[in-house]
Protein backbone atom coordinates (compact mmCIF):
# COMPACT_ATOMS: atom_id res chain seq x y z
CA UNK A 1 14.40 0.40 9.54
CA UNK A 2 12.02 -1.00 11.94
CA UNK A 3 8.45 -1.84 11.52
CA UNK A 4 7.56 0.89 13.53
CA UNK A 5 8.65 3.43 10.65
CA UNK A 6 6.82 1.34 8.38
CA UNK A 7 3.80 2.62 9.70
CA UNK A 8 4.98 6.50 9.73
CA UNK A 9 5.25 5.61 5.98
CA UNK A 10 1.43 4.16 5.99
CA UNK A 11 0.33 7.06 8.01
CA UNK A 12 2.04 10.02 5.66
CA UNK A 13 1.57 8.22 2.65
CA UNK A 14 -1.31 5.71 2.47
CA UNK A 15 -3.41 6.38 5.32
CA UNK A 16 -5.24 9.43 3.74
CA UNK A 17 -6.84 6.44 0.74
CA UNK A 18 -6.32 3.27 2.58
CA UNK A 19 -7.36 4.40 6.06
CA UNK A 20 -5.98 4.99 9.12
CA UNK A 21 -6.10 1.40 10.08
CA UNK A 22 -6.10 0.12 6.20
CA UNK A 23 -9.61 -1.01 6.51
CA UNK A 24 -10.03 1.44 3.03
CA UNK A 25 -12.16 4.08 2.41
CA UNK A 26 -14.16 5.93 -0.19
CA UNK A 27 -10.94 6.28 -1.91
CA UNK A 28 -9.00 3.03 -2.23
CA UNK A 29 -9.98 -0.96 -0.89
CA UNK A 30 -9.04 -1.97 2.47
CA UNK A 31 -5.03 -4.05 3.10
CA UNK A 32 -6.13 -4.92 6.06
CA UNK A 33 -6.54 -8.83 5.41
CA UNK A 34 -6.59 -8.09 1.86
CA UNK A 35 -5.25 -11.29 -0.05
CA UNK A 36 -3.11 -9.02 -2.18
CA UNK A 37 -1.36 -7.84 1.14
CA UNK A 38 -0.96 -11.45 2.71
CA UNK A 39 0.75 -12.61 -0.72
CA UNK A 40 3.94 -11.98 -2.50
CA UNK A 41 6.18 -9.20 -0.91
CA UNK A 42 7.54 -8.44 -4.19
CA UNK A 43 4.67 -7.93 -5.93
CA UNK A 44 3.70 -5.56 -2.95
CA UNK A 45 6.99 -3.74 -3.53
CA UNK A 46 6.22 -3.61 -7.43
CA UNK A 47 3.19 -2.38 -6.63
CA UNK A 48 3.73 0.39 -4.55
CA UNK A 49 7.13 1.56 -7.03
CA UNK A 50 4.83 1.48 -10.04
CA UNK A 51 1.99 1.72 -9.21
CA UNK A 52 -1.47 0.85 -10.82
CA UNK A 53 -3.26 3.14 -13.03
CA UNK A 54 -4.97 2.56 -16.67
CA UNK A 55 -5.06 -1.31 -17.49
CA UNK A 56 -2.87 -1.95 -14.14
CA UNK A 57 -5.81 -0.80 -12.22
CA UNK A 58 -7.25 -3.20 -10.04
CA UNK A 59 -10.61 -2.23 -8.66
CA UNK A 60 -12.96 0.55 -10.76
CA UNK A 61 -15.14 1.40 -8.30
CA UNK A 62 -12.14 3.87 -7.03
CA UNK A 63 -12.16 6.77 -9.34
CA UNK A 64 -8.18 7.27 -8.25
CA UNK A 65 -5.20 5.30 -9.49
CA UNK A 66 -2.87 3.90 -7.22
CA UNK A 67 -0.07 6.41 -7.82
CA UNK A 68 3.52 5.43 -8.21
CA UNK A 69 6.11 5.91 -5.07
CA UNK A 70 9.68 6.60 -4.71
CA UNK A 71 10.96 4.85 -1.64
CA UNK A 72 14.37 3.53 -0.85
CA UNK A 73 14.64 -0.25 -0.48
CA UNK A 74 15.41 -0.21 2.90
CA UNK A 75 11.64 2.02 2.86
CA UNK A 76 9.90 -0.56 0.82
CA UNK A 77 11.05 -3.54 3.36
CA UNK A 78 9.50 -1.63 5.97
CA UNK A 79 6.28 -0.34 4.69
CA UNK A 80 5.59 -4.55 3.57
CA UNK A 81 6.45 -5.41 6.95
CA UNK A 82 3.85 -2.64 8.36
CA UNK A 83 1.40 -3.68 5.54
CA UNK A 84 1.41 -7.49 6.37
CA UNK A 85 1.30 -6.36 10.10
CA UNK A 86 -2.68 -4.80 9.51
């Protein structure tokens, strides 16, 4: 899967928190340049399979929980790509 359909994933799935672009929104913090995002593809990956509500919630100005995803690994290697690409 090319990073191309890594960003039809953003767009259908993240896009409507994250941005457009990723540079956030009311909603959820910005990826673009985010430190999380330049880091550890696997802990992207874990992320975005598990991800981060309750304790694992990272920022609490966002009243919504980063909700878990279901994507195929072949998805996941794709979306990072895209994600990294911001």
């Amino acid at each position: 899967m090319a990073a191309a359909d890594g960003m039809k994933i953003f767009t259908s799935k993240c896009a409507m928190c994250h941005g457009k672009d990723g540079a956030g929104s009311a909603m959820a913090p910005t990826l673009k340049g985010n430190e999380f995002v330049k880091g550890d593809a696997q802990a992207i990956k874990n992320t975005l399979t598990n991800g981060r509500a309750g304790t694992e919630k990272k920022y609490a100005k966002f009243s919504i929980a980063m909700p878990k995803f279901q994507f195929s690994a072949e998805e996941l290697d794709a979306l990072v790509a895209a994600l990294k690409g911001l």
